[in-house]
Protein backbone atom coordinates (compact mmCIF):
# COMPACT_ATOMS: atom_id res chain seq x y z
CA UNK A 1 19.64 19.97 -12.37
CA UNK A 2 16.77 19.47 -10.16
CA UNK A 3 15.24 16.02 -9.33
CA UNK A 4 12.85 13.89 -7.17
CA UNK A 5 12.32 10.12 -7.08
CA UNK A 6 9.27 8.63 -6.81
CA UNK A 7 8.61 5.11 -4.93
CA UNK A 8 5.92 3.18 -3.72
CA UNK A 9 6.97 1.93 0.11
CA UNK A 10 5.29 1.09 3.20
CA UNK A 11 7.30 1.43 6.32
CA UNK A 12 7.64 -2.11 7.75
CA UNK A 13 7.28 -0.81 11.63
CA UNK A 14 4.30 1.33 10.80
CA UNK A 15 2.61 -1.77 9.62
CA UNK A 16 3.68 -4.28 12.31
CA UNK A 17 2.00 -1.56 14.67
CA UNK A 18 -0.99 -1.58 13.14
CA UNK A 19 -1.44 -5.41 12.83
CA UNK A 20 -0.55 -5.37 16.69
CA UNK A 21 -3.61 -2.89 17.20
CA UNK A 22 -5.59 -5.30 14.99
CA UNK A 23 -5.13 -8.25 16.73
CA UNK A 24 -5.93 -6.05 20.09
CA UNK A 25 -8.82 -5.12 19.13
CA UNK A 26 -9.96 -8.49 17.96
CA UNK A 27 -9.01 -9.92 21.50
CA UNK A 28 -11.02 -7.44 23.18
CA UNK A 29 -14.43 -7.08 20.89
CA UNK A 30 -17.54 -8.40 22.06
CA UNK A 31 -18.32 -10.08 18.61
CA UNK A 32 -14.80 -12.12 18.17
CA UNK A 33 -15.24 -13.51 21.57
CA UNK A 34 -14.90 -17.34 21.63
CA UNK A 35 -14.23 -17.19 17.93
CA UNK A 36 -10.96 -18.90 16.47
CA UNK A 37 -9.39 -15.83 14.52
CA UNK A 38 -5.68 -15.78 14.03
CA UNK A 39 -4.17 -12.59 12.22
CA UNK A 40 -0.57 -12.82 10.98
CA UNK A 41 1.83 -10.66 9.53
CA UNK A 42 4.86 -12.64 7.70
CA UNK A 43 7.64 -9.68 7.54
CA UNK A 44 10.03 -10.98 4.75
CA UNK A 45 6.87 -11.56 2.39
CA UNK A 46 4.63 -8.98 3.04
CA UNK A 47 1.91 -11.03 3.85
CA UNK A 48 -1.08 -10.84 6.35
CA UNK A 49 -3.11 -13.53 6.73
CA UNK A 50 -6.65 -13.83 8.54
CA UNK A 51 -7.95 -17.09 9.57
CA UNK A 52 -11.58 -17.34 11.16
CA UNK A 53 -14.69 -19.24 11.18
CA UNK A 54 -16.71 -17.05 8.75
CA UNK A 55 -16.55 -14.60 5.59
CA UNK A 56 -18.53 -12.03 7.67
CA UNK A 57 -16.09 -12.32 10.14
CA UNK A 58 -13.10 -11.09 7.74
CA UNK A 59 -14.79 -8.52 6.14
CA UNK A 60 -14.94 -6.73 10.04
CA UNK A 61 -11.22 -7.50 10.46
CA UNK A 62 -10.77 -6.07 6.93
CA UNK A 63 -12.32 -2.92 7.95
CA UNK A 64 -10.66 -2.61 11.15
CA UNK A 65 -7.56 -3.81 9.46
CA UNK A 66 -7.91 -0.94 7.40
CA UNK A 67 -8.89 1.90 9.78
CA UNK A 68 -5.34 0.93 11.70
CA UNK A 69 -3.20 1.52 8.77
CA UNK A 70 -4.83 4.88 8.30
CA UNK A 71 -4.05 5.71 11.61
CA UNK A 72 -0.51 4.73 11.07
CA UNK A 73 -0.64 6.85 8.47
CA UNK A 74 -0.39 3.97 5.81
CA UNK A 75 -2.07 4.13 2.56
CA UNK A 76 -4.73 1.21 2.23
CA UNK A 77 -3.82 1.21 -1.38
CA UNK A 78 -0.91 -0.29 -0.59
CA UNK A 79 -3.15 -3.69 -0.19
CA UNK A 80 -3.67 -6.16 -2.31
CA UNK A 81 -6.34 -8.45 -0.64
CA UNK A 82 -7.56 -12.25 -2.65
CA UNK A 83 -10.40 -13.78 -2.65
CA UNK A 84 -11.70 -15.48 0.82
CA UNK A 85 -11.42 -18.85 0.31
CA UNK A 86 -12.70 -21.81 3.16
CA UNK A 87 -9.81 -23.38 4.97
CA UNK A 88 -10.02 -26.54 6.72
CA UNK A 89 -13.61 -27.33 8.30
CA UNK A 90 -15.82 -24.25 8.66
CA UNK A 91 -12.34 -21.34 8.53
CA UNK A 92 -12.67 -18.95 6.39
CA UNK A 93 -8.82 -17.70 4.90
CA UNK A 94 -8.05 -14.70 3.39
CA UNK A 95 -4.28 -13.38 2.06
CA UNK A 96 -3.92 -9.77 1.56
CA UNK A 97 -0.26 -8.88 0.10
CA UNK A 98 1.27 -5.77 1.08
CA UNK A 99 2.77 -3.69 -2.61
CA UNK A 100 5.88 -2.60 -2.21
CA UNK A 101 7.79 -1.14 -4.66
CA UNK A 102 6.59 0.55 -8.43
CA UNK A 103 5.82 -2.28 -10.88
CA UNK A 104 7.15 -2.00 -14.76
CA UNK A 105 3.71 -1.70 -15.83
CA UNK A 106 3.03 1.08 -13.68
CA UNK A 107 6.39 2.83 -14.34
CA UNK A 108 5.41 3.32 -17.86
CA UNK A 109 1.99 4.47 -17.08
CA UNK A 110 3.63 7.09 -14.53
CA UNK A 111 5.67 7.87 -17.55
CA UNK A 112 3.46 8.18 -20.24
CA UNK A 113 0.98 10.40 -17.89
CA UNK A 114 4.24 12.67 -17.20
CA UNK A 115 5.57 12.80 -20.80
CA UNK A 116 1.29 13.08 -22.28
CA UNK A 117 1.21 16.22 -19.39
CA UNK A 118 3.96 18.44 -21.86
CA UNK A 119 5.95 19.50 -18.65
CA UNK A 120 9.85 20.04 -19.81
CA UNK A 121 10.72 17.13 -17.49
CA UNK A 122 12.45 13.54 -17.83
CA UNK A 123 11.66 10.55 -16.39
CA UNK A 124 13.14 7.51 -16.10
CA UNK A 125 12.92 4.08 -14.41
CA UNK A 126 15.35 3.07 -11.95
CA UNK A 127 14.29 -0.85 -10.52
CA UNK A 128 11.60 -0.07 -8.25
CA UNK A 129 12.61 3.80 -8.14
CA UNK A 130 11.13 6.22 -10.89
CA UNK A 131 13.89 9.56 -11.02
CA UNK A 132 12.33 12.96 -12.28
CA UNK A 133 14.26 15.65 -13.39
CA UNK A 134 13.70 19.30 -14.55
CA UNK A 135 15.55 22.26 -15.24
CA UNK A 136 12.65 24.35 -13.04
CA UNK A 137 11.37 22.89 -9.72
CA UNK A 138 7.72 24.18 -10.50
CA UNK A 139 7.62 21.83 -13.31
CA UNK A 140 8.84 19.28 -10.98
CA UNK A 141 5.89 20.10 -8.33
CA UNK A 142 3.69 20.57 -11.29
CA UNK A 143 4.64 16.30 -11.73
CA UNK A 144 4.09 15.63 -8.18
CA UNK A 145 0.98 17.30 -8.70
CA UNK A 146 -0.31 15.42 -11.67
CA UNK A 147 0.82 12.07 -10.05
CA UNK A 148 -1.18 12.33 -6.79
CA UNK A 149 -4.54 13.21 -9.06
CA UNK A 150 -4.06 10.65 -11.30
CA UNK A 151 -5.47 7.70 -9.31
CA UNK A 152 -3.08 4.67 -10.13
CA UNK A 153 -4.02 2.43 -7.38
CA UNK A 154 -0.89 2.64 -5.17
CA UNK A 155 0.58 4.53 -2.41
CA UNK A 156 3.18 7.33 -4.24
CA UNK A 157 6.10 9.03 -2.32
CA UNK A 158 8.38 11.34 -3.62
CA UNK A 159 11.60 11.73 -2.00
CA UNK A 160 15.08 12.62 -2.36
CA UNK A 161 14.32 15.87 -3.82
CA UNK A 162 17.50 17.74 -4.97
CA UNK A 163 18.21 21.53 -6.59
């Protein structure tokens, strides 16, 4: 019987690449120059943190933070960004965790939109992993389709597709 899984992932070189590139481009533009901005990616959490001296300031390396992952081909979805809030003396911080992975809340929202869309599919929640399967594959595409309309706030792959 034909099947798909669907995950939520973002490739952990892709990302170190772009954070590289973001810190490049920080060193090198006119504005950050003689600033004290320190952009760090912490690999086992998911985590990048931006430290400078002003909210303005991470806003810009927000947007260019975000222009590099789309030209890594990452989905900025995939962010989950906090509040800024001031560090020690005039810095500004700001953590912005990386989602990785389907959530149980959004597993059963994936579900109910699949099982609310009348396609002759199942679907079924596998830890971070959501399986699909179908006796036809255009059902099946007709799910992949649904999934990428419905806007649920994070990056959606579907892989491992078997007939």
């Amino acid at each position: 019987m034909p099947s798909f899984d669907i995950e939520s992932q973002v490739d952990d070189q892709s990302l170190d690449n772009a954070i590289n590139n973001l810190k490049k481009e920080i060193l090198n533009r006119f504005d950050f120059q003689g600033t004290n901005t320190a952009i760090e990616l912490d690999k086992k959490d998911k985590r990048i943190s931006i430290l400078t001296d002003s909210e303005m300031r991470v806003r810009q390396v927000e947007d260019v933070l975000i222009s590099k992952l789309l030209k890594q081909k990452l989905d900025p979805q995939a962010l989950d960004a906090t509040e800024p809030h001031y560090a020690a003396g005039n810095m500004t911080r700001k953590e912005i965790v990386v989602k990785s992975g389907i959530s149980k809340d959004t597993g059963r929202k994936i579900i109910k939109m699949i099982k609310s869309s009348k396609l002759k599919v199942q679907a079924q929640i596998m830890d971070d992993k959501i399986r699909v399967t179908g006796k036809k594959i255009d059902d099946l595409q007709a799910v992949m389709k649904l999934l990428k309309e419905g806007n649920l706030g994070i990056p959606l792959q579907f892989v491992n597709m078997k007939k």
